[in-house]
N, C-alpha and C. Protein backbone atom coordinates (compact mmCIF):
# COMPACT_ATOMS: atom_id res chain seq x y z
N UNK A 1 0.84 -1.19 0.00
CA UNK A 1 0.00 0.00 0.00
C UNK A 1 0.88 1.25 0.00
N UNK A 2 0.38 2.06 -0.89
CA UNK A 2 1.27 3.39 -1.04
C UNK A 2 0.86 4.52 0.46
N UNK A 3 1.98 4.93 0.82
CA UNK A 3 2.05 5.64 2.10
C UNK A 3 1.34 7.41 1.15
N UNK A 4 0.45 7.77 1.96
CA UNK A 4 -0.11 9.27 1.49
C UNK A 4 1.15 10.10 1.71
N UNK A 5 1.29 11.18 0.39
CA UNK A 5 2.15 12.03 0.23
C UNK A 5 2.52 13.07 1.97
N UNK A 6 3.54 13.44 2.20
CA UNK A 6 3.99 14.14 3.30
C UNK A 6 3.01 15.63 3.12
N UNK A 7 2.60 16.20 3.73
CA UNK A 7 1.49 16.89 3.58
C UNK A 7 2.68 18.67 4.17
N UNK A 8 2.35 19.51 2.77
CA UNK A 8 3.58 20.11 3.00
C UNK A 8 2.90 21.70 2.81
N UNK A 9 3.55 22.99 3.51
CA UNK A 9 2.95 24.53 3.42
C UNK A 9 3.42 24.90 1.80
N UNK A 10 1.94 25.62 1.57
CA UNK A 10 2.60 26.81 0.70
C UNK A 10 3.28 27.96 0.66
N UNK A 11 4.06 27.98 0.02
CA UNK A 11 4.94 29.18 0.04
C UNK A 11 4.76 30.35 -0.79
N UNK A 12 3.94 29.81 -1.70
CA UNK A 12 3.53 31.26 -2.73
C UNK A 12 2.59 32.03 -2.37
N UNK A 13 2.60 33.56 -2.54
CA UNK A 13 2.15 34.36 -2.11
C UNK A 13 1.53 35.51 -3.16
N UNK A 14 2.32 34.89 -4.34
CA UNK A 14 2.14 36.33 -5.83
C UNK A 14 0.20 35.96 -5.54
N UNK A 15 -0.13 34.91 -5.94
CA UNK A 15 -1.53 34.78 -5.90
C UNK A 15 -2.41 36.20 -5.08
N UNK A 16 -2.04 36.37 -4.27
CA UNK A 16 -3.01 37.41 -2.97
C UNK A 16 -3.18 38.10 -3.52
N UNK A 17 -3.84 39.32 -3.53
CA UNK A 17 -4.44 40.65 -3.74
C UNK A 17 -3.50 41.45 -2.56
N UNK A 18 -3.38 42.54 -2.05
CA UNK A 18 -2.47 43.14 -1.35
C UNK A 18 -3.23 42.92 0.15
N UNK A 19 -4.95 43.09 -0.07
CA UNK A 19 -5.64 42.62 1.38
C UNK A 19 -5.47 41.70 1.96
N UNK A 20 -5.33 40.80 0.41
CA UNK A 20 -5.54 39.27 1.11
C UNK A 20 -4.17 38.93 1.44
N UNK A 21 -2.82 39.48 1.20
CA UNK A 21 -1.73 39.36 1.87
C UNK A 21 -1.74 39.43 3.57
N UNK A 22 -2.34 40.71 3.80
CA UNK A 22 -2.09 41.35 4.41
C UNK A 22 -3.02 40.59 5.97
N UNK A 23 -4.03 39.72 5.23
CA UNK A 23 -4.98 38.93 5.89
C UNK A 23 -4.38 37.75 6.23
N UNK A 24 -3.28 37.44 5.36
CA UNK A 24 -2.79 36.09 5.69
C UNK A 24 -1.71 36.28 6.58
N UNK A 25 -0.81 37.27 6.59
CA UNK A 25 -0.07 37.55 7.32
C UNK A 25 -0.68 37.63 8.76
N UNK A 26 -1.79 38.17 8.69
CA UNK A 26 -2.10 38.57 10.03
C UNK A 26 -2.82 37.08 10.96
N UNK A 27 -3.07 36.33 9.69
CA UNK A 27 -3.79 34.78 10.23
C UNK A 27 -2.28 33.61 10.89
N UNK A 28 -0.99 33.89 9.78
CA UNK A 28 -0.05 33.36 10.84
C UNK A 28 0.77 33.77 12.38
N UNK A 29 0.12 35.16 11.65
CA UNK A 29 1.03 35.76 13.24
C UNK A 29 -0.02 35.40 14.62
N UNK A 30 -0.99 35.49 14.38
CA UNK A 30 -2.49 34.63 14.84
C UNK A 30 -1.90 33.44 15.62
N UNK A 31 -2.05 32.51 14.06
CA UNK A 31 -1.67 30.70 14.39
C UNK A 31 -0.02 30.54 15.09
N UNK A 32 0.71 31.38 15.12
CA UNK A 32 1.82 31.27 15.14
C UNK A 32 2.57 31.68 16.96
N UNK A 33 1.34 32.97 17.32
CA UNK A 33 1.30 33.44 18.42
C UNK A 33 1.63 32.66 19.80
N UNK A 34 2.35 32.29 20.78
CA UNK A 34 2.33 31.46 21.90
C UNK A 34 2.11 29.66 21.30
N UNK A 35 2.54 29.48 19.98
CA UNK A 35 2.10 27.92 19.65
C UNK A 35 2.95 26.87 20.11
N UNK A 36 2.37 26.19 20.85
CA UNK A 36 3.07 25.50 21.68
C UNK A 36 3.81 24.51 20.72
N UNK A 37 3.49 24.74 19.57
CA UNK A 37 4.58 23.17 18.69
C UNK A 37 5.55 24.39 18.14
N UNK A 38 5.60 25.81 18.24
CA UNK A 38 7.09 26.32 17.56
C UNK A 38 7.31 27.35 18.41
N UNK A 39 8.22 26.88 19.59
CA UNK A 39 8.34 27.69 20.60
C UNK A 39 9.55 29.09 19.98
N UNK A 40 10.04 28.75 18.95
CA UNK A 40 11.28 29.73 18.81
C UNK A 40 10.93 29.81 17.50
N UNK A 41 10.15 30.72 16.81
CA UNK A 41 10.44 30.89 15.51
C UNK A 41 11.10 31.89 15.14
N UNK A 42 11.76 31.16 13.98
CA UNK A 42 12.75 32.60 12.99
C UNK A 42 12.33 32.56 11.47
N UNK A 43 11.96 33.86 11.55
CA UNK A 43 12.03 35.20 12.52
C UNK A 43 11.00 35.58 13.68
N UNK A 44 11.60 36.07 14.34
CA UNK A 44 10.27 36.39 15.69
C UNK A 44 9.23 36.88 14.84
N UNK A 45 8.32 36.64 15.97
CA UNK A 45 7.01 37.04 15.58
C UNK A 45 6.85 38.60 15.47
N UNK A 46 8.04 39.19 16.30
CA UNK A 46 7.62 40.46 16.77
C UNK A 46 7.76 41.36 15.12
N UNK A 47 9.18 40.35 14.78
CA UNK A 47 9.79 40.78 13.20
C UNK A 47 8.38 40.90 12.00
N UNK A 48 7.54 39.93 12.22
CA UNK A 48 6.81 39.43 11.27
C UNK A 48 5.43 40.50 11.79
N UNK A 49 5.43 40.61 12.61
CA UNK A 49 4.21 41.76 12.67
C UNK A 49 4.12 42.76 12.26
N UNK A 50 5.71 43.36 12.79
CA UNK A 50 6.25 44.98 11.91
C UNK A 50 6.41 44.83 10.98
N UNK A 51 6.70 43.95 10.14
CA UNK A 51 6.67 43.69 8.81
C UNK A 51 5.45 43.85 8.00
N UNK A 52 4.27 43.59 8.72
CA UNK A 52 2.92 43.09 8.84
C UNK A 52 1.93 45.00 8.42
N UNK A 53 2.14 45.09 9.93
CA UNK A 53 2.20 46.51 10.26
C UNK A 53 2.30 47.67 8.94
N UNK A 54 3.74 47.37 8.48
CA UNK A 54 4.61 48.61 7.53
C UNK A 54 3.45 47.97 6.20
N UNK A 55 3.73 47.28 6.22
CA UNK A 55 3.14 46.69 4.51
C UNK A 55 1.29 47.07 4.58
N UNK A 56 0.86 46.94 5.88
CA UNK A 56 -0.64 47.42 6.07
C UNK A 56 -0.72 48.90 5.66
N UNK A 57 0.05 49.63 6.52
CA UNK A 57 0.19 50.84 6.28
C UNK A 57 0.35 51.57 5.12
N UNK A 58 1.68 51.29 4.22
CA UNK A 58 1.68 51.45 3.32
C UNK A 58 0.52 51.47 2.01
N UNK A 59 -0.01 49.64 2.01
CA UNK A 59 -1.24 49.48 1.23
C UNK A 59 -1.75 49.91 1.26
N UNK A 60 -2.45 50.89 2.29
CA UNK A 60 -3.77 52.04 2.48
C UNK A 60 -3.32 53.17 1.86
N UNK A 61 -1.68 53.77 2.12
CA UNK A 61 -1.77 55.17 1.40
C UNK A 61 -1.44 54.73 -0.14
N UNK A 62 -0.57 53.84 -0.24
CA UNK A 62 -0.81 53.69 -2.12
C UNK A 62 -2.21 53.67 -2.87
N UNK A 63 -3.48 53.39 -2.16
CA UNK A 63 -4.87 53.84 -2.72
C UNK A 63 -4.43 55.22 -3.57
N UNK A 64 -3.79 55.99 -3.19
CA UNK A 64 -3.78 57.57 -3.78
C UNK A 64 -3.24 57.57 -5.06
N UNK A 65 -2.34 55.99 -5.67
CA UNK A 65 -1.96 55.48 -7.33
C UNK A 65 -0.67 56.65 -7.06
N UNK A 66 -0.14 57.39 -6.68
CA UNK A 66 0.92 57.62 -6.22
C UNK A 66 2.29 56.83 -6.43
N UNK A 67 3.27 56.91 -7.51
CA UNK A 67 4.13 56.13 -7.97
C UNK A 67 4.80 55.82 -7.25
N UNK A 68 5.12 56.79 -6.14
CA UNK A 68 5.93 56.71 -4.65
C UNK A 68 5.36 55.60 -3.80
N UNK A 69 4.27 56.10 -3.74
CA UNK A 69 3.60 54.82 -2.62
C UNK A 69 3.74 54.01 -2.90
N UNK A 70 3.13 53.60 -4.48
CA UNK A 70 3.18 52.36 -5.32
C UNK A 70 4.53 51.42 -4.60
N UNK A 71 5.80 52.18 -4.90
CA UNK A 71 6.80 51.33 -5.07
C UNK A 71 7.22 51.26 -3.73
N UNK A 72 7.13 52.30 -2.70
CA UNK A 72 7.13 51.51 -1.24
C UNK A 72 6.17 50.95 -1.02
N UNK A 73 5.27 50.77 -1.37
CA UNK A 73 3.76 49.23 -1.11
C UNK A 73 4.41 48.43 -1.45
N UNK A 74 5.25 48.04 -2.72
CA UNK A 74 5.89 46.82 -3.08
C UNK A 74 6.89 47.06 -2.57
N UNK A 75 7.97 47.44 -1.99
CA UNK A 75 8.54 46.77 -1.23
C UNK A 75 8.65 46.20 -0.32
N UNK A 76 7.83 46.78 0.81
CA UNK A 76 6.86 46.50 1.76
C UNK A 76 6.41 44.82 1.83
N UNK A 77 6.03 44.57 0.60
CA UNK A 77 4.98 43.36 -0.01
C UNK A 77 6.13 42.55 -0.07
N UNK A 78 7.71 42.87 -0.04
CA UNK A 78 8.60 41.84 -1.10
C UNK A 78 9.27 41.21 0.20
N UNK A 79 9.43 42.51 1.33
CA UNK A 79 10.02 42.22 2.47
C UNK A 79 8.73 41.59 3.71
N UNK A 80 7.74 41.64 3.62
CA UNK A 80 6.78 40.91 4.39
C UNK A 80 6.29 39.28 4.01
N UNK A 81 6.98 39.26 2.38
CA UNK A 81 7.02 37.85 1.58
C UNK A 81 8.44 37.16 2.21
N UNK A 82 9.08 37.96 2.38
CA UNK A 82 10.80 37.11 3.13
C UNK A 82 10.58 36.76 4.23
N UNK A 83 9.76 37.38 4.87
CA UNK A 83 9.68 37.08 6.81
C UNK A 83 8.79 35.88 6.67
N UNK A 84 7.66 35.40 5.92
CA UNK A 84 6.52 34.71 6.11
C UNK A 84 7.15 33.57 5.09
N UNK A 85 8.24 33.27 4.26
CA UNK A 85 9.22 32.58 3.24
C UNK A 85 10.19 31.96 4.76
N UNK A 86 10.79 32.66 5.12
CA UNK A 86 11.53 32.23 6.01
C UNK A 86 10.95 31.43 7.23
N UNK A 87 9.77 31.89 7.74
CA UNK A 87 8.99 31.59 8.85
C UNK A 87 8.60 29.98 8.36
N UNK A 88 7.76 30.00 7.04
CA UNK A 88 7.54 28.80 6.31
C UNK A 88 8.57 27.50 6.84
N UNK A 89 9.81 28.31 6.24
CA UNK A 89 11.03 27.04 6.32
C UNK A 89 11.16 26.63 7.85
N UNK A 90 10.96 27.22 8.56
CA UNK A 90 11.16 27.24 10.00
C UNK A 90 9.98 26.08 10.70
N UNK A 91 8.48 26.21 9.92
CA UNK A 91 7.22 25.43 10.45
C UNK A 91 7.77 24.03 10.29
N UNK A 92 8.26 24.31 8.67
CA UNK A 92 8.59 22.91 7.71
C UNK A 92 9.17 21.81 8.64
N UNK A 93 10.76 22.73 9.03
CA UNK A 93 11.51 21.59 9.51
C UNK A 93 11.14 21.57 10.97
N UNK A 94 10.13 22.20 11.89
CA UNK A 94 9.84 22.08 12.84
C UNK A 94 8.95 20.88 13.46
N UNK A 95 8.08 21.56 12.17
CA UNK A 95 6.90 20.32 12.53
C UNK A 95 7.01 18.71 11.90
N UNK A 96 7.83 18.55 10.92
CA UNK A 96 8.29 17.22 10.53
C UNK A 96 7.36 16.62 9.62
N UNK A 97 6.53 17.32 9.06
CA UNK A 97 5.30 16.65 8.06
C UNK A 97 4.42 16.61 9.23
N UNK A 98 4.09 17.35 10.10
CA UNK A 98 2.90 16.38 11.13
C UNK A 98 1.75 17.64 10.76
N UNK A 99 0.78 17.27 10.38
CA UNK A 99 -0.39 17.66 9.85
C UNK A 99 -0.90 18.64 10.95
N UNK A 100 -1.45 18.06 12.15
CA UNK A 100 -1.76 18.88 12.84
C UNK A 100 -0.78 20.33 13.36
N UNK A 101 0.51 20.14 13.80
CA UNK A 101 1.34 21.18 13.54
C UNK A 101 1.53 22.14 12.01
N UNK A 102 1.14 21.93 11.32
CA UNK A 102 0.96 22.43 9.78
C UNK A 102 -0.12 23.13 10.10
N UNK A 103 -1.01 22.86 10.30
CA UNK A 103 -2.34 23.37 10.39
C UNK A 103 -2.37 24.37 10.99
N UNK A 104 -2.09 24.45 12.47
CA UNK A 104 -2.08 25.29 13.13
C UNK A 104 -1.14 26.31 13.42
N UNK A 105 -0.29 26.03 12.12
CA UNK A 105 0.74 27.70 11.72
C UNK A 105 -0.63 28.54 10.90
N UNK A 106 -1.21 27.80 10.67
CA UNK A 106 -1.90 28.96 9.95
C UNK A 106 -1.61 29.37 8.26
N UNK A 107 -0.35 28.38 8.06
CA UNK A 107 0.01 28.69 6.81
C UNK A 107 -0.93 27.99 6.02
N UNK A 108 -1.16 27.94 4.59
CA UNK A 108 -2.27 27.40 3.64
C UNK A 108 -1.35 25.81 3.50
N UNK A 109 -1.92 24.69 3.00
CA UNK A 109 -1.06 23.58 2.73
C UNK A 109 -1.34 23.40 1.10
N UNK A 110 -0.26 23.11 0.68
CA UNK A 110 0.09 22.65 -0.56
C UNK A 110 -1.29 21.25 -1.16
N UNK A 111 -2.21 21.57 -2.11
CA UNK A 111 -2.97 20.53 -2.72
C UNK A 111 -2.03 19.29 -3.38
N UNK A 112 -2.70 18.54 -2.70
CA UNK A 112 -1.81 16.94 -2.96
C UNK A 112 -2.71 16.66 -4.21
N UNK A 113 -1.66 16.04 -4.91
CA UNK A 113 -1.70 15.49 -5.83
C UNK A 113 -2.23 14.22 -6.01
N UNK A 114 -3.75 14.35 -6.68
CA UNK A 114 -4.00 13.39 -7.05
C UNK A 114 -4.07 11.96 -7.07
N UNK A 115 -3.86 10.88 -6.67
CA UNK A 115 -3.11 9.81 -7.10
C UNK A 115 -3.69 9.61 -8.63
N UNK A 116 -3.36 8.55 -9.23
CA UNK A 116 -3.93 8.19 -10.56
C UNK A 116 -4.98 7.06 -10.30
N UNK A 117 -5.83 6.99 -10.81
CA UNK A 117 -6.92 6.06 -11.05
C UNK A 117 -6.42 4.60 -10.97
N UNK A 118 -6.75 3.97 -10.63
CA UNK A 118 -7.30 2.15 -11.64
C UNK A 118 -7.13 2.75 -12.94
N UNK A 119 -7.08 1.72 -13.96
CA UNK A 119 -7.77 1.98 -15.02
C UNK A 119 -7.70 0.22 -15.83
N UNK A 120 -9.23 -0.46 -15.09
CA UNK A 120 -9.45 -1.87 -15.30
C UNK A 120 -9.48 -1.68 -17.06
N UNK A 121 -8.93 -3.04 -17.31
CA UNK A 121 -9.04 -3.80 -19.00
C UNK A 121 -10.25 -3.66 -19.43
N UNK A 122 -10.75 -3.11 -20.83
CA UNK A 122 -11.54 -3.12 -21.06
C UNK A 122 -12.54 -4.82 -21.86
N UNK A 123 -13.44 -4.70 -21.33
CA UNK A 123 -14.07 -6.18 -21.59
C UNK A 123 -15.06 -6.12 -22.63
N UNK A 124 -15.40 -7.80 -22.99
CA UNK A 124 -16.65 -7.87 -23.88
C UNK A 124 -16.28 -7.50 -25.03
N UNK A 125 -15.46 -7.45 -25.66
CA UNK A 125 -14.87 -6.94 -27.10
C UNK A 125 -15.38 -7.90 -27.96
N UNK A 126 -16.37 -6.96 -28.84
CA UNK A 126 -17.10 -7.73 -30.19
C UNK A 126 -16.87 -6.98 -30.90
N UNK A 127 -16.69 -7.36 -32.38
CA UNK A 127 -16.68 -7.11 -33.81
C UNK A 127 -17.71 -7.98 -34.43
N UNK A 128 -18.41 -7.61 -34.88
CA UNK A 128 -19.58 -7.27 -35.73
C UNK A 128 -19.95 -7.04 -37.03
N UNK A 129 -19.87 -7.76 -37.57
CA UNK A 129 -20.27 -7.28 -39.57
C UNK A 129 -20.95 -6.01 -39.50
N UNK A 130 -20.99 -5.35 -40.42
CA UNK A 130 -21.54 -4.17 -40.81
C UNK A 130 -22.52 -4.21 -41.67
N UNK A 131 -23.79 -3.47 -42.23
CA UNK A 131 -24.38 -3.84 -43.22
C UNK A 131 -23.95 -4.18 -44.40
N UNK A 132 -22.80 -2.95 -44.72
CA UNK A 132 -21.94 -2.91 -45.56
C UNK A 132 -20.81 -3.27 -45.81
N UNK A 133 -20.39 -4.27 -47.44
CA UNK A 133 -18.93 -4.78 -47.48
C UNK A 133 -17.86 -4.25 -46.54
N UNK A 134 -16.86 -4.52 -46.23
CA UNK A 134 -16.23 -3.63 -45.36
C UNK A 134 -16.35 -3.31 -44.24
N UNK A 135 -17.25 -3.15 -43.72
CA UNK A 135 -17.36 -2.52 -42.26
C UNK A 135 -17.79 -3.25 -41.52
N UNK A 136 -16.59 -2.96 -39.97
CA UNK A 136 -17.10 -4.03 -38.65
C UNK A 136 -17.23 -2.99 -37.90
N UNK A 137 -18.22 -3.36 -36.75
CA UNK A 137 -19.08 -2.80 -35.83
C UNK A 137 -17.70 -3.25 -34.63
N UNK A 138 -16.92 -2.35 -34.10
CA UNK A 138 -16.23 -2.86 -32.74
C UNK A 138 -16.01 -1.94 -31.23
N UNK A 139 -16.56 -2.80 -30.88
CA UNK A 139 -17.17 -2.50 -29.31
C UNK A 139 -16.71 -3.10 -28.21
N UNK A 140 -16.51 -2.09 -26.85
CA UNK A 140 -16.72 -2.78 -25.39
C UNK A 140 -17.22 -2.34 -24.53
N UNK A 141 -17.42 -3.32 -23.27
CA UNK A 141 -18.09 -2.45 -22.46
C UNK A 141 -17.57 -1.14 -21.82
N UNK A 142 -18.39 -0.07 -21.28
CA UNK A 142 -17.51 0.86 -20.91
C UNK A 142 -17.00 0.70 -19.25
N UNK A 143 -15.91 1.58 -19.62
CA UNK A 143 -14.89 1.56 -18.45
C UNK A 143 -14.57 2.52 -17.49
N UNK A 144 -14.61 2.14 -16.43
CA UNK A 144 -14.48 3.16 -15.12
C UNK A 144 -13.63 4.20 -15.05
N UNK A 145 -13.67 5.43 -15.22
CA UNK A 145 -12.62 6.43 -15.49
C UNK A 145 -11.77 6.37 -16.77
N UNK A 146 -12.67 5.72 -18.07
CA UNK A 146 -11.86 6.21 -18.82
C UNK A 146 -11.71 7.67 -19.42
N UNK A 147 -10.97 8.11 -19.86
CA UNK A 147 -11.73 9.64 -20.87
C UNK A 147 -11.99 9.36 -22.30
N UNK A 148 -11.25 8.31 -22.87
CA UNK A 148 -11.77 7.77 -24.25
C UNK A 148 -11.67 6.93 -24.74
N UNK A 149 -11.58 6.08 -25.67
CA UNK A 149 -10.89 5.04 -26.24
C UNK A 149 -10.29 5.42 -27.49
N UNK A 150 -9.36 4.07 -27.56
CA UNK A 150 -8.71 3.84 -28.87
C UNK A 150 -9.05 2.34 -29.46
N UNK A 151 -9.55 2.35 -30.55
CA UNK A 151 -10.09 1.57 -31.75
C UNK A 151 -8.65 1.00 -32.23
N UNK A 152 -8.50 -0.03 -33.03
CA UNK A 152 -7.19 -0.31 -33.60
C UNK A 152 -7.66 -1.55 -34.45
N UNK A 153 -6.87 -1.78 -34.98
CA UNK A 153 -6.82 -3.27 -35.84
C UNK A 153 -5.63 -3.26 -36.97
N UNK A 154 -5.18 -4.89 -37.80
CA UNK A 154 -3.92 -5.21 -38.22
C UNK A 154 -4.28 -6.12 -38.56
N UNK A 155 -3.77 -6.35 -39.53
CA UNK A 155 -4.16 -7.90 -40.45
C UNK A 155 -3.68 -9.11 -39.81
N UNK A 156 -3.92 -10.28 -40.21
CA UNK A 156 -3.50 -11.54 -39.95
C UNK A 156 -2.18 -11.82 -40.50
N UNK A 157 -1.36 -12.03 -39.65
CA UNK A 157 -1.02 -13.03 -38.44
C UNK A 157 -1.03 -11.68 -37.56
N UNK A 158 -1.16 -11.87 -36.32
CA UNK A 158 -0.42 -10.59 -35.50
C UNK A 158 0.75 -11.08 -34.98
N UNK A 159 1.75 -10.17 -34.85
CA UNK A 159 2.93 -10.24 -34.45
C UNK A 159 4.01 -9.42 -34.08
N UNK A 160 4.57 -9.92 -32.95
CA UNK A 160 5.66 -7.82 -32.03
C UNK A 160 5.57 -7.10 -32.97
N UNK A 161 6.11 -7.64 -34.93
CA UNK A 161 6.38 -6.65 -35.67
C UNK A 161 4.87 -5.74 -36.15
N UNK A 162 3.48 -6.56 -35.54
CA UNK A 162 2.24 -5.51 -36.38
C UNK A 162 2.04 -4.32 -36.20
N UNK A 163 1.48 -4.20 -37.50
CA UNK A 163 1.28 -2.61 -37.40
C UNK A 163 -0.08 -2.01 -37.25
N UNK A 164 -0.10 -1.68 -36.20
CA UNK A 164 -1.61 -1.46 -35.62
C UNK A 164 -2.19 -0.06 -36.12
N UNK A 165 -3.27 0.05 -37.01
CA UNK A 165 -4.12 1.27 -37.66
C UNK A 165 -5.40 1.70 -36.62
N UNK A 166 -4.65 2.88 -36.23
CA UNK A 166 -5.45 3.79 -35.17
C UNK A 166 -6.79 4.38 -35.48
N UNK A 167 -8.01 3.88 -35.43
CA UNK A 167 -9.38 4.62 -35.82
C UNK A 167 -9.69 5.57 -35.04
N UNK A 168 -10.12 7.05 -36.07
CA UNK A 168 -10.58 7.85 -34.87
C UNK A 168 -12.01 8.19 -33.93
N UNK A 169 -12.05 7.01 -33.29
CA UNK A 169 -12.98 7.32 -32.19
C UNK A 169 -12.57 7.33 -30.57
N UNK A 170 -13.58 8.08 -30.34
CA UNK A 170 -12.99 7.94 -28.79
C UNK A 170 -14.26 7.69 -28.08
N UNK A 171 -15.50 7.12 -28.23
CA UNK A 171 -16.31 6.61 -27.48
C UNK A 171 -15.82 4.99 -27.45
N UNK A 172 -16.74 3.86 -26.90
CA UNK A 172 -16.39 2.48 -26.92
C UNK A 172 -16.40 1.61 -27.95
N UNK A 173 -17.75 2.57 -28.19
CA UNK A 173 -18.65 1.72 -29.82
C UNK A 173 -17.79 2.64 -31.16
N UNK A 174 -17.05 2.06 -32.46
CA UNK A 174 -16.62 2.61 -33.49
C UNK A 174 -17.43 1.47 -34.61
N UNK A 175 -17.17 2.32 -35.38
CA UNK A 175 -17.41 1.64 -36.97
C UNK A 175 -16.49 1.59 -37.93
N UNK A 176 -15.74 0.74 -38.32
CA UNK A 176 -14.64 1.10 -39.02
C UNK A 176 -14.97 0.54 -40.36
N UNK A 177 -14.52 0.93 -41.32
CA UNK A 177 -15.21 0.90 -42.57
C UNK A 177 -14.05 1.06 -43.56
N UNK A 178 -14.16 0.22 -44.70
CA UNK A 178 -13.11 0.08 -46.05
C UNK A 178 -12.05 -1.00 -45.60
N UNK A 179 -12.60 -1.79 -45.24
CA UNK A 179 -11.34 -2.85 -44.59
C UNK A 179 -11.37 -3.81 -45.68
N UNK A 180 -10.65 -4.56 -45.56
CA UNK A 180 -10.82 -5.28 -47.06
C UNK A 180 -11.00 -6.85 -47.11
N UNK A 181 -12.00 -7.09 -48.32
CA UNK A 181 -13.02 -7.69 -47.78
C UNK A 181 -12.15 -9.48 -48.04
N UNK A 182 -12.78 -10.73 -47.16
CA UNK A 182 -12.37 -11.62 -47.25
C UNK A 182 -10.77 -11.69 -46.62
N UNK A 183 -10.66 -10.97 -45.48
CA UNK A 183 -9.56 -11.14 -44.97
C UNK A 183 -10.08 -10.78 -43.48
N UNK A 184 -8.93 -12.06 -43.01
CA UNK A 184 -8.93 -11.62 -41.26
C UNK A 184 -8.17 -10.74 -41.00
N UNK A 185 -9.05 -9.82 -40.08
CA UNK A 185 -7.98 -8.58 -39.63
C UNK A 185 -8.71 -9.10 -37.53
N UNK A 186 -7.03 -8.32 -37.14
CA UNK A 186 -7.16 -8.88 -35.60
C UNK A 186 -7.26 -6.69 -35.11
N UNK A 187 -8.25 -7.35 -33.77
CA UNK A 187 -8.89 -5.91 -33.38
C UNK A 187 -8.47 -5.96 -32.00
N UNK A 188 -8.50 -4.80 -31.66
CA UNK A 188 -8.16 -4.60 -29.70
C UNK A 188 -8.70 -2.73 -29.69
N UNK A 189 -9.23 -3.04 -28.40
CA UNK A 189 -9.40 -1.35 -28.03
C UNK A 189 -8.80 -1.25 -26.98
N UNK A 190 -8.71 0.28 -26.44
CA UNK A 190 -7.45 0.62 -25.38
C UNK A 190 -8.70 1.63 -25.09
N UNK A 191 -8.87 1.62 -23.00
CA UNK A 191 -9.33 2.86 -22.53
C UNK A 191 -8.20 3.61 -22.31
N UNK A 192 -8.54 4.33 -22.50
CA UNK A 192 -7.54 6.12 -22.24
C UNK A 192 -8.37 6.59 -20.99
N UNK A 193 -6.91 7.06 -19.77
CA UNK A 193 -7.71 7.27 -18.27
C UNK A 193 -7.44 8.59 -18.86
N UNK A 194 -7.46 9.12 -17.90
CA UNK A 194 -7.37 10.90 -16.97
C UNK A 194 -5.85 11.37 -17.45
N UNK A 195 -4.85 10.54 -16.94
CA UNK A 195 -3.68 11.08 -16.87
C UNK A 195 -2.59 10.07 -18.47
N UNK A 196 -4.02 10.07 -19.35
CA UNK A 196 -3.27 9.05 -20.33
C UNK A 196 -2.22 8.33 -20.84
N UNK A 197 -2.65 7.06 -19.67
CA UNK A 197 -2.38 5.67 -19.01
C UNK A 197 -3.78 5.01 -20.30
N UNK A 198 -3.23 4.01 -20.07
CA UNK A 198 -3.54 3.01 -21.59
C UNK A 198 -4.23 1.71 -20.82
N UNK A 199 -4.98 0.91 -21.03
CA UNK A 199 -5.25 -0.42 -20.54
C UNK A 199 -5.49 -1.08 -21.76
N UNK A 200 -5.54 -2.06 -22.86
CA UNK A 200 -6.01 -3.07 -23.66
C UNK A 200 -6.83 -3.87 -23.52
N UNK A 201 -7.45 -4.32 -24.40
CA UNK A 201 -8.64 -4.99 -23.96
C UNK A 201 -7.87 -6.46 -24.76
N UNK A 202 -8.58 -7.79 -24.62
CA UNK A 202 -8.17 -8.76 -25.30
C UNK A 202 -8.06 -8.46 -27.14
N UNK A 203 -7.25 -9.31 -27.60
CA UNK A 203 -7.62 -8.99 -29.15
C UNK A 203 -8.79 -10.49 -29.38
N UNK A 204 -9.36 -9.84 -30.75
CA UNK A 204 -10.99 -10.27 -31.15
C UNK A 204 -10.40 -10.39 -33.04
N UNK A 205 -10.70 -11.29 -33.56
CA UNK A 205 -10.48 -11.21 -35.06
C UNK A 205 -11.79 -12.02 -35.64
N UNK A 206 -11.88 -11.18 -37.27
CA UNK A 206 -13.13 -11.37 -37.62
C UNK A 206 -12.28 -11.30 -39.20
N UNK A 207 -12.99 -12.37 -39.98
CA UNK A 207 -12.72 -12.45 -41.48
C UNK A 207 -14.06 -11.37 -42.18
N UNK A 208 -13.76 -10.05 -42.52
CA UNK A 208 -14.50 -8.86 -43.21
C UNK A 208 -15.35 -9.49 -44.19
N UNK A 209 -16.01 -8.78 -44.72
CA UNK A 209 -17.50 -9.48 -45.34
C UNK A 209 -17.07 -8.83 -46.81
């Protein structure tokens, strides 16, 4: 059984709006305050408030679009991103991956990734005459998380060296048509998952009409 990913803080900050910086800052100095799992952080808290503080301040008088303000608001923003960057690294190796200590810095946690699906063999594979010379009807049942399929087929004999002709459908059910007639051709479909990963279904051969 696969062990769940180490559950880890975010560190990016460009995302915020200057409020919502200024909100988050103020939510770790919060979570961060007297916390009994990071008795010594660096940088002090006291660092990270005035930091907190200057960059609040600032953001209110740059409202005036003031090129001056502007560019002390961002600096403000670049040096209140180093204290809460640094503080980060400090939770990281403090808390050791332990979830509940993560949490209660207050910092946001990094979205885990996914795992990938199953993605079971597809079954029931029939080929089917068509009304018409030429054409087989080839089908399976459908499959749990696929996003599409792939259709295929190759003449008789099959072998490592065949050369498999890709039809374009991507539902279960295809129609493939102009195959040529009085010959066995060998068929297989493939579900296509999410993170396109491949499964095969058995191969099925049918002598064309």
């Amino acid at each position: 059984m696969k062990k769940n990913p180490t559950p880890r803080i975010n560190l990016g900050f460009d995302h915020l709006t200057g409020a919502g910086m200024n909100q988050k800052a103020g939510a770790i100095y919060d979570g961060m305050f007297e916390n009994p799992f990071f008795p010594t952080p660096v940088p002090t808290l006291e660092s990270l408030n005035s930091g907190r503080m200057d960059f609040g301040q600032l953001l209110e008088k740059a409202s005036s679009r003031s090129k001056n303000d502007i560019a002390a608001k961002n600096v403000a923003r670049q040096h209140l991103t180093e204290l809460l960057v640094e503080l980060g690294h400090y939770v990281t190796l403090t808390a050791k991956g332990d979830l509940q200590k993560l949490v209660s810095s207050r910092f946001d946690l990094r979205k885990q990734r996914e795992p990938v699906p199953e993605l079971l063999k597809p079954k029931n594979i029939k080929a089917i005459d068509g009304i018409n010379p030429g054409v087989i009807n080839l089908s399976v049942d459908a499959v749990k998380g696929a996003r599409s399929y792939s259709h295929e087929y190759t003449p008789d004999p099959v072998t490592p060296e065949s050369t498999w002709t890709v039809v374009s459908c991507t539902i279960r059910k295809c129609t493939i048509k102009n195959l040529p007639g009085g010959k066995k051709m060998w068929f297989r479909v493939a579900a296509v998952g999410v993170r396109g990963q491949f499964t095969y279904s058995d191969l099925v051969s049918r002598t064309v009409q």
